[in-house]
Protein backbone atom coordinates (compact mmCIF):
# COMPACT_ATOMS: atom_id res chain seq x y z
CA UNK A 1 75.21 56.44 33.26
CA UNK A 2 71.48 55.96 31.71
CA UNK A 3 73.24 56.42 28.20
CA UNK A 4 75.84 52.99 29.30
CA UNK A 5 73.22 51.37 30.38
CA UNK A 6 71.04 51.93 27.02
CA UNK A 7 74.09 50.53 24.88
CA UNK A 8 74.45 47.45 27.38
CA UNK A 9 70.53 46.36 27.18
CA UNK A 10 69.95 47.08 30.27
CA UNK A 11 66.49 49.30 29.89
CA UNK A 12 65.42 49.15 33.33
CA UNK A 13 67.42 52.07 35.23
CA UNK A 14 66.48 54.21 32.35
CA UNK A 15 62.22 52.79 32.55
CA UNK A 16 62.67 53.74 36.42
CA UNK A 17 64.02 57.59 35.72
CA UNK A 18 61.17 58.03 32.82
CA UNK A 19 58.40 56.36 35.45
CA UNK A 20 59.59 58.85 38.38
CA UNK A 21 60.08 61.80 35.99
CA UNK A 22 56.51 61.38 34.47
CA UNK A 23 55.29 60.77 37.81
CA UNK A 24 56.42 64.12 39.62
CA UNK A 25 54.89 65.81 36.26
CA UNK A 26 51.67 64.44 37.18
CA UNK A 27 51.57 64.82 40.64
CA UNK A 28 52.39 68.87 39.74
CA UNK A 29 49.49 69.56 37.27
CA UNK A 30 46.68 67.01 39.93
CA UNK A 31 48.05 69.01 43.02
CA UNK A 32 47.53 72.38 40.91
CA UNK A 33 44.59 71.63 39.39
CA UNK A 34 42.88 69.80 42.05
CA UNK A 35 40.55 71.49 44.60
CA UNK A 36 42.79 72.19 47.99
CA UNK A 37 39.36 72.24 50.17
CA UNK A 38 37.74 74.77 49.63
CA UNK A 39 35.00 75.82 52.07
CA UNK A 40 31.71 75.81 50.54
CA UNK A 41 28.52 78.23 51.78
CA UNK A 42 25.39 75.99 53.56
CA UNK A 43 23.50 75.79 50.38
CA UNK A 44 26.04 74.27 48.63
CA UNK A 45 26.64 71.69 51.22
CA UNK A 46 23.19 70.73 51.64
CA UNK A 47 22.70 70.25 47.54
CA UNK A 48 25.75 68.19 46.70
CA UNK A 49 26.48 66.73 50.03
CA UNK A 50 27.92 63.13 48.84
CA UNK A 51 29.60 60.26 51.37
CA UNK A 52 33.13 61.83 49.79
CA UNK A 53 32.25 65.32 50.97
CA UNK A 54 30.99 64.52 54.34
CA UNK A 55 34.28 62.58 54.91
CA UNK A 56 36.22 65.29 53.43
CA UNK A 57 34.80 67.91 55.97
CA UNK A 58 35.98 67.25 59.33
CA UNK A 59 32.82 67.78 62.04
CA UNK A 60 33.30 70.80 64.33
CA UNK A 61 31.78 70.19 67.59
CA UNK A 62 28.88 72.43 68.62
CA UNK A 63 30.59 74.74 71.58
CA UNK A 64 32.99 75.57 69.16
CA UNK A 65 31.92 79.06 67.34
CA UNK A 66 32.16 79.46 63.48
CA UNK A 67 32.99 82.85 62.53
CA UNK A 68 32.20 84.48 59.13
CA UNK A 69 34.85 85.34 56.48
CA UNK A 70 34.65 88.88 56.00
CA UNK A 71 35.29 88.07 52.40
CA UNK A 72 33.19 85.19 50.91
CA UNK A 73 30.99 85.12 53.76
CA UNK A 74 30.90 81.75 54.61
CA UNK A 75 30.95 79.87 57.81
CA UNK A 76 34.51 79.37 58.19
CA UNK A 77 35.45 76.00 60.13
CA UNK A 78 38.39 76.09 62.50
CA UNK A 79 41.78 75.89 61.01
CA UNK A 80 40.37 77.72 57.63
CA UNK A 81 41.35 80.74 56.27
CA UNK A 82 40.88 82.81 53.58
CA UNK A 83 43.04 82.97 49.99
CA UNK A 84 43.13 86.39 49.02
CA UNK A 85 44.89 85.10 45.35
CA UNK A 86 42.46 81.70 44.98
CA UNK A 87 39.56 83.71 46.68
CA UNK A 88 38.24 81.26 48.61
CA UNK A 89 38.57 80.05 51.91
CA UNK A 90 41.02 76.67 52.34
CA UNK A 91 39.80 74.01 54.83
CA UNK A 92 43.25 73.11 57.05
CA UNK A 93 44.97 75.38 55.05
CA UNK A 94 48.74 75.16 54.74
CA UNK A 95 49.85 77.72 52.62
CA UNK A 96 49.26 79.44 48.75
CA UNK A 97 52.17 77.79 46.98
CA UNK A 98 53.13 80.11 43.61
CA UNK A 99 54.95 76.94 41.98
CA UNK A 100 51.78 75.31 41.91
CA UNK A 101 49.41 78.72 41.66
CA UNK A 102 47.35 76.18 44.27
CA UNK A 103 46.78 76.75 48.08
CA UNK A 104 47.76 73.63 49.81
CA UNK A 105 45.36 72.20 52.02
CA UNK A 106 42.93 69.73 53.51
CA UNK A 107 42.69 67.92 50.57
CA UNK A 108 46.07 68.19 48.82
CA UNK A 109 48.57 68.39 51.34
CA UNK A 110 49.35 64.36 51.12
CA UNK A 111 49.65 64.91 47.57
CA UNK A 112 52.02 67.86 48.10
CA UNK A 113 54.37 65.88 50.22
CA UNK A 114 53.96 63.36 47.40
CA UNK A 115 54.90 65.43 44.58
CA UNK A 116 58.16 66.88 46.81
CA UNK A 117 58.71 62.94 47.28
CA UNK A 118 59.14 62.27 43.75
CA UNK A 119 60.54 65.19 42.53
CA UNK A 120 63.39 65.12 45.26
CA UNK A 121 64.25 61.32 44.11
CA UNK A 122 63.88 62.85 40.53
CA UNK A 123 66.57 65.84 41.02
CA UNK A 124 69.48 63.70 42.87
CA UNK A 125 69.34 60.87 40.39
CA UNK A 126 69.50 64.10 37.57
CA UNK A 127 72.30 65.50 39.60
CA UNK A 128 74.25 61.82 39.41
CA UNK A 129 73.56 61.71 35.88
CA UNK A 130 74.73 65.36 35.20
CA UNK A 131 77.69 64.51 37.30
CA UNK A 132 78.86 61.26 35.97
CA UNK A 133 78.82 62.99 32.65
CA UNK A 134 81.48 65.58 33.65
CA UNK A 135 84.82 64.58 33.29
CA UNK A 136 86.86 67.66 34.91
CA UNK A 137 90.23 68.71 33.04
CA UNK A 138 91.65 72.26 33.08
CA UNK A 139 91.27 73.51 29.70
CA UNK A 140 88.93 76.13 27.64
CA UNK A 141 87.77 73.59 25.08
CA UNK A 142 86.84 71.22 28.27
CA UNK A 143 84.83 74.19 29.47
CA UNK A 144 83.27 75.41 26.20
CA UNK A 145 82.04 71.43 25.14
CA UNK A 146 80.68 71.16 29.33
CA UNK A 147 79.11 74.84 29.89
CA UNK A 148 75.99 73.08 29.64
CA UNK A 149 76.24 70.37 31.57
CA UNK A 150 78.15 72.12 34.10
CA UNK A 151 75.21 74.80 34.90
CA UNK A 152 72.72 72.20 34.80
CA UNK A 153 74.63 70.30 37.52
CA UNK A 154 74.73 73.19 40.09
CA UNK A 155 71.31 73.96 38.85
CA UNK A 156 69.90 70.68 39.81
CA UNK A 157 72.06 70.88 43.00
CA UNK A 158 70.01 74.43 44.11
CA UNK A 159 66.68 73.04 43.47
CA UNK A 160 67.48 69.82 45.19
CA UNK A 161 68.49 71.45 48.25
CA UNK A 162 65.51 73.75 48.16
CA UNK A 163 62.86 70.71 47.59
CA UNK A 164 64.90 68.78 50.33
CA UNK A 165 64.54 71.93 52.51
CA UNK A 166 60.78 72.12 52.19
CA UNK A 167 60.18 68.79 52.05
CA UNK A 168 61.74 68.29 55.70
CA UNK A 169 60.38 71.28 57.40
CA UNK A 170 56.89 70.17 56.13
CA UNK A 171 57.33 66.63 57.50
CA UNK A 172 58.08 68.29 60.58
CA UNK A 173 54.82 70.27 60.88
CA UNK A 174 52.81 66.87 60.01
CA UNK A 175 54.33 65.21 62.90
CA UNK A 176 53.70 67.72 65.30
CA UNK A 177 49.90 68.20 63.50
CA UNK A 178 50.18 71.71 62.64
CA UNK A 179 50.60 73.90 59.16
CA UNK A 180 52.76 76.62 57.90
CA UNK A 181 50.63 79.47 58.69
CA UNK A 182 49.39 78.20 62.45
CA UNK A 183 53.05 78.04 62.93
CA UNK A 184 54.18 81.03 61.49
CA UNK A 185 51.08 83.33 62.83
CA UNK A 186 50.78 81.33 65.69
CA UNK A 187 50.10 84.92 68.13
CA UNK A 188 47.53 86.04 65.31
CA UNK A 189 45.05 83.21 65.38
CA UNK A 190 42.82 83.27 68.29
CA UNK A 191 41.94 79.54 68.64
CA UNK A 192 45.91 79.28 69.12
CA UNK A 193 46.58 82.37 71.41
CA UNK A 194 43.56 81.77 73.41
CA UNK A 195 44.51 77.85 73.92
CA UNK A 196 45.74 76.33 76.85
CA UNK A 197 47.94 74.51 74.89
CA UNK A 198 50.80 75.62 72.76
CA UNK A 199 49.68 73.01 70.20
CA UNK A 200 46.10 71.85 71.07
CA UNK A 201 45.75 69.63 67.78
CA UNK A 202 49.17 67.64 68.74
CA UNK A 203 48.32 64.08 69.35
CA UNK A 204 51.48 62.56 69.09
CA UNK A 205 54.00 61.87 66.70
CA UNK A 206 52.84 58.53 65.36
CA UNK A 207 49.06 59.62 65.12
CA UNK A 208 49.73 62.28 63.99
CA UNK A 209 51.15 61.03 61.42
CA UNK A 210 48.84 58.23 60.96
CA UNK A 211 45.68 60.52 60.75
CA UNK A 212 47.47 62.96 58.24
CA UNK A 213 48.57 60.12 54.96
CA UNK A 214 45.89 57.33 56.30
């Protein structure tokens, strides 16, 4: 389809898939390379303490107790917990992603649901393309001159169901304002077992949404 559309002029469709394609490379290597909130010890705070970090660091209220990390020994903030690969401990954190080699976070997390975004619109237009190439007829040479096209089709087709996959299940958590490891070790966390609440951070669908990407 892009290739018809080079030979007719038309450069636009073609601009588009390079744009998105470039884009979801970006958004990879800033979400990888970017720091997911990592929790900083008291002297650091107090020495580079800028308006950006004081609105990155969400204010815990003062009945609330902040316990140690047995590993880094810092004052770990609720909703934190320790990396064992990234060694650090990860403000709000989500989960250590190994196609990134980045924890997702506080700070990254609306970047990671950007990236699955863009790479999810970048995979089914690749799948249309792969598939309006094929042109199926029942014959060895047909196979032979379309192996490659062929496995990059269903290849395409496994990673766009796995991307659609995790990009659902983690708009799902936003909305009800909780991460993948709160809701997979939801019995282990004290703040949750101990709660009232099933969900005591759940404010609502819309806010929640709202105070997550705004």
């Amino acid at each position: 389809d892009l290739q018809k559309q080079v030979e007719l002029g038309a450069l636009l469709q073609p601009a588009v898939f390079i744009l998105l394609v470039l884009s979801s490379v970006l958004l990879y290597f800033k979400v990888s390379l970017m720091d997911p909130g990592f929790v900083k010890s008291e002297e650091e705070v107090k020495a580079g303490k800028s308006e950006e970090q004081s609105t990155a660091i969400p204010q815990v209220s003062s009945d609330i107790k902040m316990r140690r990390c047995g590993y880094c020994m810092v004052k770990q903030p609720m909703r934190a917990k320790h990396c064992q690969l990234c060694q650090h401990c990860v403000r709000r954190y989500d989960h250590h992603c190994p196609w990134i080699e980045n924890c997702v976070g506080e700070r990254n997390h609306p970047l990671f649901i950007a990236y699955l975004s863009v790479q999810l619109v970048v995979l089914l237009w690749g799948g249309h393309i792969a598939w309006s190439g094929l042109h199926f007829k029942q014959s060895w040479d047909w196979l032979q001159h379309n192996i490659f096209l062929l496995i990059s089709f269903l290849l395409i087709a496994v990673f766009s169901v796995v991307v659609l996959l995790l990009l659902v299940s983690h708009l799902y958590l936003i909305s009800c304002n909780t991460t993948t490891w709160e809701f997979m070790s939801h019995h282990r966390i004290s703040y949750l077992r101990h709660s009232d609440l099933e969900n005591p951070f759940d404010q609502g669908v819309i806010l929640n949404l709202w105070r997550f990407f705004c």
